[in-house]
Every structure is written in structure tokens, then in C-alpha cells.
Protein backbone atom coordinates (compact mmCIF):
# COMPACT_ATOMS: atom_id res chain seq x y z
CA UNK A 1 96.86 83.09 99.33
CA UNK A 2 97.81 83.77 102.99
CA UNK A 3 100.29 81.71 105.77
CA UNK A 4 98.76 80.86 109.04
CA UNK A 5 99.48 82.58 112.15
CA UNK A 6 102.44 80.52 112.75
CA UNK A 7 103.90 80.99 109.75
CA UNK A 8 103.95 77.25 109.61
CA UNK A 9 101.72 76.89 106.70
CA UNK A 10 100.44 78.63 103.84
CA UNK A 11 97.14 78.24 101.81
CA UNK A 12 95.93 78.75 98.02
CA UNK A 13 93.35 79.21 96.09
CA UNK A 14 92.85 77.65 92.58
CA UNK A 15 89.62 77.21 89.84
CA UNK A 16 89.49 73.92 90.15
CA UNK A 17 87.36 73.77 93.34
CA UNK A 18 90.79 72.94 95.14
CA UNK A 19 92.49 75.29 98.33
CA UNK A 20 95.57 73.80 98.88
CA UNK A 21 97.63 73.77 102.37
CA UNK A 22 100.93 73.66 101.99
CA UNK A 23 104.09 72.90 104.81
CA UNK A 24 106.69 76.32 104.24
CA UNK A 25 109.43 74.82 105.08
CA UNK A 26 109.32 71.40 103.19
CA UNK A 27 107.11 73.02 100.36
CA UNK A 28 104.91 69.55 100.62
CA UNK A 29 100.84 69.71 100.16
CA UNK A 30 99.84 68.67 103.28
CA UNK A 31 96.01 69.01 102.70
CA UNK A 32 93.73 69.77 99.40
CA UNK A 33 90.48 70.98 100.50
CA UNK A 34 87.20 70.76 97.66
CA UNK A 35 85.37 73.72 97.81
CA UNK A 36 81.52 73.53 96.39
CA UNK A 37 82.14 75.29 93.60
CA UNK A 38 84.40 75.49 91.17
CA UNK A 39 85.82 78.88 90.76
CA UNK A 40 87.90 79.30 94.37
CA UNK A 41 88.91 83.40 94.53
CA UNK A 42 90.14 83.78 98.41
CA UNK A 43 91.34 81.80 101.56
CA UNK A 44 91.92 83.86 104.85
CA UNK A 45 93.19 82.09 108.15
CA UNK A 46 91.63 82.89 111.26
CA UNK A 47 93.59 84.49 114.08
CA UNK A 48 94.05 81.25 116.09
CA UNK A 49 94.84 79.32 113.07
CA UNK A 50 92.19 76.56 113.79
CA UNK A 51 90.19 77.34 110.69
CA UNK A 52 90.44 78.21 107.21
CA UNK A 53 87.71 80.65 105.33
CA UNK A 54 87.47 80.10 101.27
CA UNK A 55 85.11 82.13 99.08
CA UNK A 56 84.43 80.91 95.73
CA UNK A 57 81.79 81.39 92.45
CA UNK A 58 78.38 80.35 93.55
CA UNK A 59 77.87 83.01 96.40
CA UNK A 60 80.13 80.60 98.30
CA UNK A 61 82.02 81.03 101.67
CA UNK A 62 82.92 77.61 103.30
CA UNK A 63 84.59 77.64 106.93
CA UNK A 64 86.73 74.65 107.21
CA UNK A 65 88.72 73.20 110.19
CA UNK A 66 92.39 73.34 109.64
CA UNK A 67 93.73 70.45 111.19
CA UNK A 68 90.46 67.59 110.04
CA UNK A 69 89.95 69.56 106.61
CA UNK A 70 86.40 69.22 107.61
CA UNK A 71 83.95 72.01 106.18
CA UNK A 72 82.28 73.36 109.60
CA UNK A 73 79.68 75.68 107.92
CA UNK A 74 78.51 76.73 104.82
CA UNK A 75 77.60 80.31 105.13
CA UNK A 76 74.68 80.82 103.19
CA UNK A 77 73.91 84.78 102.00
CA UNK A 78 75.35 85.64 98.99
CA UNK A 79 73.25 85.29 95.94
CA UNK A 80 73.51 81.93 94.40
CA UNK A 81 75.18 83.27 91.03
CA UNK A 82 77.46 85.70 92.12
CA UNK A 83 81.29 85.18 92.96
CA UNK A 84 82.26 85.78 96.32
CA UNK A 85 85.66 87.68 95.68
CA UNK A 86 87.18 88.28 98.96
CA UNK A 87 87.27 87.48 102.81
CA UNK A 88 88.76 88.43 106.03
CA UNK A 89 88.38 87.49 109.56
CA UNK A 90 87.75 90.13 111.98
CA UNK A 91 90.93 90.58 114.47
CA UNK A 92 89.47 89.01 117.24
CA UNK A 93 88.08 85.98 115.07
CA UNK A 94 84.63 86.30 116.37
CA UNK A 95 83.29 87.99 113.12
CA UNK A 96 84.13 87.06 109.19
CA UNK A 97 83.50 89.79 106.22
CA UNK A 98 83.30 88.51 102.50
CA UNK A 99 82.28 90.56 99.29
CA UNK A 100 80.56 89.53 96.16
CA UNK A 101 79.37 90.27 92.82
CA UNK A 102 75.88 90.81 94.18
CA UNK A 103 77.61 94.22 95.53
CA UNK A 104 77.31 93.17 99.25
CA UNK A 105 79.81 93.21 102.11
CA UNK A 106 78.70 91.04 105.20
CA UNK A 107 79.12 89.64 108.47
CA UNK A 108 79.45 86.22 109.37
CA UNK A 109 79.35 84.87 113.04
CA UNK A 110 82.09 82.65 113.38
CA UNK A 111 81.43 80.25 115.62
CA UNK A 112 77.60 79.42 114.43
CA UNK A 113 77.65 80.04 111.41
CA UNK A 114 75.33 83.20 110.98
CA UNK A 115 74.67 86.01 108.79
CA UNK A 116 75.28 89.28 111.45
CA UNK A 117 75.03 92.27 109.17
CA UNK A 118 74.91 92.68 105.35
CA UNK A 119 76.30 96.17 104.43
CA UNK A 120 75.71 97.52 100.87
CA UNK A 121 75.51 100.84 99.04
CA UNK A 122 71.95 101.11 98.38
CA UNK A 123 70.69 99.40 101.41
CA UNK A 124 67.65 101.29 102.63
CA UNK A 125 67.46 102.80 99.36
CA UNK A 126 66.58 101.35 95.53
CA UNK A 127 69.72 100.84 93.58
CA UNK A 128 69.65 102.05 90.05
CA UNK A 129 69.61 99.61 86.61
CA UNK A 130 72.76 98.26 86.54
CA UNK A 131 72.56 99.91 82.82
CA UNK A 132 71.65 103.64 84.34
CA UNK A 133 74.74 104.62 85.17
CA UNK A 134 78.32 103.53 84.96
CA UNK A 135 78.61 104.00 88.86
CA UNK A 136 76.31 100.86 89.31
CA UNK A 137 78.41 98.77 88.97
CA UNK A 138 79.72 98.66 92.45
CA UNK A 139 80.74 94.70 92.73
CA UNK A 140 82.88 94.07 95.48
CA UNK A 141 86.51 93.16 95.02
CA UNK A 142 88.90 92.79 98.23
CA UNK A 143 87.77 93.44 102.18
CA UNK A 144 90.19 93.94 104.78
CA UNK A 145 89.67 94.79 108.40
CA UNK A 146 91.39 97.40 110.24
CA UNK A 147 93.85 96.27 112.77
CA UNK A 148 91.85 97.37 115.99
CA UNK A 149 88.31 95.95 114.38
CA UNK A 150 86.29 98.70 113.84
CA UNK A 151 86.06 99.39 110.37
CA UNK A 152 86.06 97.13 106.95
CA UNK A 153 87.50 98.62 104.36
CA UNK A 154 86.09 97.37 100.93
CA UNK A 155 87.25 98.20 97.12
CA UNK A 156 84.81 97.16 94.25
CA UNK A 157 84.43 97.61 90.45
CA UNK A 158 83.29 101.04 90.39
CA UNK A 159 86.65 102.50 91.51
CA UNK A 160 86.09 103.24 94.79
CA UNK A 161 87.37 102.21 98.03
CA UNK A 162 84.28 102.15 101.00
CA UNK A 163 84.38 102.39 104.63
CA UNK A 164 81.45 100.32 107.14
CA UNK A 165 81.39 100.63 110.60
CA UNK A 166 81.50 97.19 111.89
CA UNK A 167 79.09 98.10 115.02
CA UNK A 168 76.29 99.36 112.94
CA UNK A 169 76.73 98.60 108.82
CA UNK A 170 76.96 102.11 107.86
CA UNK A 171 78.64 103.28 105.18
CA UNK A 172 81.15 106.04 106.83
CA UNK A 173 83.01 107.04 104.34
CA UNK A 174 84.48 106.91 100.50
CA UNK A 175 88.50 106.86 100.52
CA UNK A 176 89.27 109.52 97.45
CA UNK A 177 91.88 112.27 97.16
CA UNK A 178 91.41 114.63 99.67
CA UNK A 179 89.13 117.52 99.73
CA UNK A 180 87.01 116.45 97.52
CA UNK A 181 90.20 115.54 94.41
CA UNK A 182 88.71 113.08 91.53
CA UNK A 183 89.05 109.16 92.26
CA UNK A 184 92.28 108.41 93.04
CA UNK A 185 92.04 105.12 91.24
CA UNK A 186 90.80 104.72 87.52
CA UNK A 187 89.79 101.15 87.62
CA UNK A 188 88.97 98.05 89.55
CA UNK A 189 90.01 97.71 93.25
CA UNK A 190 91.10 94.51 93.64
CA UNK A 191 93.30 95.18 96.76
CA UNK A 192 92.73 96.70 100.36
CA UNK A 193 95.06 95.98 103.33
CA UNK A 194 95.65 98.03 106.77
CA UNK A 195 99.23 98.01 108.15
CA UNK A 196 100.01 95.87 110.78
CA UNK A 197 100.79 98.87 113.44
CA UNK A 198 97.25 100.59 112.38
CA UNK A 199 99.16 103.42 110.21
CA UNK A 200 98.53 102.73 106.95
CA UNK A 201 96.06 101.56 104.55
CA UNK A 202 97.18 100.43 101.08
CA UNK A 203 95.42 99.48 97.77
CA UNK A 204 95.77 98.87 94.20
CA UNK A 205 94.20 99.14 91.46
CA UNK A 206 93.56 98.02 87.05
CA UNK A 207 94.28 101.24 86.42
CA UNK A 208 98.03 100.51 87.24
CA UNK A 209 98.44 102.25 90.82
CA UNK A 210 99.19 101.52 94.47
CA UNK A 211 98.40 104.25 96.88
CA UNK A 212 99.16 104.49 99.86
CA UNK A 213 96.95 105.95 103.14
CA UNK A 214 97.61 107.35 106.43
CA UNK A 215 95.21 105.55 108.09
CA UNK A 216 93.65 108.07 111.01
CA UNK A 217 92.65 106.79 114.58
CA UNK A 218 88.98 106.43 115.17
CA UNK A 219 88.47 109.61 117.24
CA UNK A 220 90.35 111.48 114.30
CA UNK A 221 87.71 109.72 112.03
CA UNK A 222 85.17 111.03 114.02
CA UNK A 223 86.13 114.49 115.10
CA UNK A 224 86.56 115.04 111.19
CA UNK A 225 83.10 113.68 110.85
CA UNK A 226 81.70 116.69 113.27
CA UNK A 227 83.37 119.23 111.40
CA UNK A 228 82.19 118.39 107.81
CA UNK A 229 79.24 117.92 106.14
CA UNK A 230 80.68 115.59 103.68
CA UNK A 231 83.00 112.83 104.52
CA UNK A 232 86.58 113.92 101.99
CA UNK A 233 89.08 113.55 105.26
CA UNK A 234 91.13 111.25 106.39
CA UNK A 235 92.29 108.46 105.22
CA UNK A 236 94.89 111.79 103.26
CA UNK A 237 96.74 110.01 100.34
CA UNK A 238 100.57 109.91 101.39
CA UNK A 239 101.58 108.58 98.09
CA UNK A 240 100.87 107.24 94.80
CA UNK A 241 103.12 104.48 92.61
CA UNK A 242 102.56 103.70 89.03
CA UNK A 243 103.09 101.21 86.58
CA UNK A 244 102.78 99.77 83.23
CA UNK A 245 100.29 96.92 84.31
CA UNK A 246 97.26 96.25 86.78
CA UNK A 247 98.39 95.53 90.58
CA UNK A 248 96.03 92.62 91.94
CA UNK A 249 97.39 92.10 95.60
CA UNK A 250 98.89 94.63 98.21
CA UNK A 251 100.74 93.40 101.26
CA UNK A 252 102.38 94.87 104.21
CA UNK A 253 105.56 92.95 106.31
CA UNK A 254 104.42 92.51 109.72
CA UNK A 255 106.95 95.47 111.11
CA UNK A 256 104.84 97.64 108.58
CA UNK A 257 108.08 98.65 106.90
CA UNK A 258 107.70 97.29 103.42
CA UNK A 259 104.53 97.33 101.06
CA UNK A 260 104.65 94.27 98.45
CA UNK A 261 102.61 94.72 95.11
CA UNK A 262 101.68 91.82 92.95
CA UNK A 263 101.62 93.02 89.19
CA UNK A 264 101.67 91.70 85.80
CA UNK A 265 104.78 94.14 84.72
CA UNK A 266 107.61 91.53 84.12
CA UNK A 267 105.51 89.05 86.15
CA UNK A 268 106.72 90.76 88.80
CA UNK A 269 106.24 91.83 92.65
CA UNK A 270 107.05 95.07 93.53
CA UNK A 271 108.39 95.63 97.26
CA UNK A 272 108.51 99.64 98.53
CA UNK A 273 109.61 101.13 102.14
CA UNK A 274 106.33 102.92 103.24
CA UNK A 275 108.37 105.46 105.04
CA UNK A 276 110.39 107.24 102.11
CA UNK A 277 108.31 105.38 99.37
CA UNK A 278 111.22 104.25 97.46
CA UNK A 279 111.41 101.08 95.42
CA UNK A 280 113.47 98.52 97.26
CA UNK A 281 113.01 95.96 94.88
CA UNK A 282 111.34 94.16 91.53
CA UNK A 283 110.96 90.41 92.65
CA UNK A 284 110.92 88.05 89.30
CA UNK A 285 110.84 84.20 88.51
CA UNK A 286 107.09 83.66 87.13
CA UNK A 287 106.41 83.48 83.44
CA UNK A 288 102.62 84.74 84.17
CA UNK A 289 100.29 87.53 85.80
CA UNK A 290 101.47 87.19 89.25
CA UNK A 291 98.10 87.52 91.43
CA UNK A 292 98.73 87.29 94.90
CA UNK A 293 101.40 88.25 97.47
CA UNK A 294 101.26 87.85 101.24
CA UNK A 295 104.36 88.06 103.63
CA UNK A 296 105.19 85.44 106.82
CA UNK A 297 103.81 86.84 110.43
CA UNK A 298 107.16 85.98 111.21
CA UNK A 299 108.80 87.95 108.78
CA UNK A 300 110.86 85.23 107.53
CA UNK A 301 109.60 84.82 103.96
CA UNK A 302 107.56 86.30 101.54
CA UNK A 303 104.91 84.57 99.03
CA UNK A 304 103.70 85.08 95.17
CA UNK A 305 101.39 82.96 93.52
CA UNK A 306 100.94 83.15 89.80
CA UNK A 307 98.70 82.16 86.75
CA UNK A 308 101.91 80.00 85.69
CA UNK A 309 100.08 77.51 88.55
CA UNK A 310 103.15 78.10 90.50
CA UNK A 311 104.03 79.71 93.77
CA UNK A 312 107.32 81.07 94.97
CA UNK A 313 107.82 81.73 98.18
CA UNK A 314 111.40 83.82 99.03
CA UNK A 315 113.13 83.86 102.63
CA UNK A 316 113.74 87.62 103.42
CA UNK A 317 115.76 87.03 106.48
């Protein structure tokens, strides 16, 4: 789920093949999109608002033009039975990043339709039976780019949360407590997000946690790089909230103030200030696992979409 740049609309994803476009301030459907396949996991807007990404079951990622609802390009990469579980245009819009099932991040070119880069943990090298160890499993959850472009950030099955270099598809890093602490997260990844301002990242977990990042510049990144033989640096974990059920979506307000959690506590979304990390407050009014959460770029309203097939959407003026 995720409004357009104008804060005008707002789009969902369902498994029914459907991603629905909806008007925010009437609350009418103003478009139903039919993806290829049937299971529909993520929608991202692009940075002008003129199209609409979807990624769905299938190895599908569909590119679709916003105000036709005609599907521009189909971008063909993924393998044909995984699901594509997340994607994100780049900040610019020139470049779109989706992960799968079939444990690859890559890089689409937006306006032709291309497959740039594909980025994966064993590239170059064999990957192990998916049976050999539990570490294997390294399916890819939730991408996000970082605010100036440089980096993806990805968070799969195996726990961990990956850094890529856009430029060049390397791996640069594994987000984990610092200096070398166990996993900070126990489970699946299902969320990544970068602050608006570039400060922050954010993600959340099965395992019942949100952490929270300071995200570091990229000559920080680097100069840490140069110093160590192993990467353990920054991102340095600022904080750490826990709960009694899995968090699916993170979300920052556009000021980078507030951090929104969607969790399936109470059916609830949890909203914290990222400055003194205190709970501002529970949000309620599904009667399901609430799954998604994305604020307005205007900072006018914030969203939650549920399995109750409903979505609530809460002026925070």
C-alpha cells in the first residue's frame, strides 16, 4: 500500500490479481488494475506519480501507467515460480528494485523496460542446498532505497538485513548489532524503510521487533570500510521496540519525526517519536492482522490496510 506523490491517491494490493487506486479524500475506487497473477504482494508509486509498479506470485513485476491503467512493461527476470515480495523505485525514478523468493534483488530500467543488475548473495559463487544449512534460506522480503540513491537496503527470510551498492551490485554490508553482536532480529524481515531526511533506517521483524538505525552518510560508510576488515559498523542500532506479535510494515512521516509499525497485537499500528523513542500511540479499528502502513507525503493522513479486506486511513493534522 502506498499514496502517490501528491497525496492525492493511494494504491493496494490484494490476492485476487486486483491493485486498487483509490481517491483519499472521497475514499472512491477510481481504478482496479489486473495484475497477471494472482497473488499481488506490493505496489510502489514512482516519484513523478505517472506510473504504478506491482509485484506479485509468478516472478511478476508489471509497470503500469497511472492515469490509462495501461500495463507499460512486463519486466521479465524473476523465476517463473517464485513470488516477487517487494518493490521500490529508485529516488530519481530512472531505476526500479524488486525482491523474490528466488533470493534475488534487481534492477529494472524504467523507462525500457530492462533488467540492469541482478544482485544476490551467492552471485559469483555456488549457493548451498537449500537443505545444508538453515542460513539458505535467504528469500527476499522488503527493498527500500536510501533517500540519496546509492544503496538498497534488502531484508529476507534468513534474518538478515543486506546492503548493495546500486553502482556496482555488491553486497557492502550485513546490518547486525554492532561489533560483531548476534542478529538483531530473530525472524523474517518483512520491513526496510530509510527516513525521509537520510537519518534513519528502520525495520521489523516475525520475531516481534522494530529497530531502529542511524543511518551513516556514504563517506562514513566508506571510511569505516578502510578501517575494518569486516563490515560490523554503521548502520549502529539506536534502539530496539518489542512486542507480543510479528510487525509486517515500518513507516516513517515525511518530517522523519514519527515511525509507524503495522502489527498483529490488538490489530493494531504502533506510532513512536524516533527522537526519544517513546510510544506516542496504539492506533486500533481492524478486527485482523493489520499488514501495511504508509503515511501521506503531505503529512495529512496516515494509512493501514488489513486482512479484515479493509483499509483505514486517519487524518493526523
Amino acid at each position: 500500500m502506498c499514496f502517490s506523490p501528491d497525496s492525492k491517491l493511494l494504491a493496494s494490493s490484494a490476492w485476487d490479481r486486483s491493485v486498487l487506486i483509490y481517491n483519499v479524500e472521497s475514499g472512491a475506487m477510481v481504478r482496479r488494475l489486473l495484475a497477471t497473477s494472482k497473488l499481488v504482494f506490493s505496489v510502489a508509486f514512482s516519484p513523478d506519480g505517472k506510473l504504478l509498479a506491482s509485484a506479485s506470485d509468478g516472478g511478476s513485476v508489471l509497470l503500469w501507467d497511472v492515469a490509462s491503467g495501461v500495463m507499460l512493461h512486463n519486466l521479465v527476470g524473476h523465476e517463473s515460480n517464485s513470488e516477487v515480495h517487494a518493490v521500490a523505485f529508485s529516488p530519481d525514478g530512472t531505476l526500479l528494485a524488486s525482491g523474490s523468493s528466488d533470493k534475488t534483488l534487481r534492477l529494472w530500467d524504467v523507462k525500457g523496460g530492462g533488467n540492469v543488475r541482478t544482485m544476490s548473495r551467492w552471485a559469483g559463487k555456488r549457493a548451498p542446498r537449500q537443505d545444508a544449512i538453515p542460513e539458505a534460506n535467504d528469500m527476499i522480503w522488503s527493498v527500500a532505497f536510501s533517500p540519496d540513491g546509492r544503496v538498497v537496503a534488502t531484508g529476507s527470510e534468513d534474518t538478515t538485513v543486506r546492503l548493495w551498492d546500486v553502482r556496482t551490485g555488491v553486497e557492502i554490508g550485513v546490518v547486525q548489532g554492532s561489533y560483531g553482536e548476534d542478529r538483531t532480529h530473530g525472524g523474517i524481515v518483512h520491513s526496510v524503510a530509510f527516513s525521509p531526511d537520510g537519518r534513519f533506517l528502520a525495520t521489523s521483524s516475525s520475531d516481534e521487533s522494530v529497530c531502529l538505525w542511524k543511518w551513516p552518510t556514504w563517506q562514513e560508510m566508506q571510511e569505516w570500510k578502510s578501517r575494518h576488515s569486516s563490515y560490523a559498523g554503521p548502520p549502529f542500532l539506536l534502539h530496539k521496540w518489542t512486542g507480543r506479535a510479528s510487525f509486517y510494515c515500518v513507516a516513517f512521516s515525511p518530517d522523519s519525526r514519527w515511525l509507524a509499525a503495522a502489527s498483529n497485537s490488538e490489530y493494531s499500528v504502533k506510532v513512536w517519536d524516533c527522537d526519544d523513542f517513546r510510544e506516542l500511540c496504539v492506533l486500533k479499528g481492524h478486527a485482523d492482522h493489520v499488514n501495511c502502513v504508509a503515511f501521506s507525503p503531505d503529512g495529512h493522513h496516515l494509512a493501514s490496510g488489513s486482512l479484515d479486506d479493509t483499509i483505514i486511513v486517519r487524518d493526523i493534522r
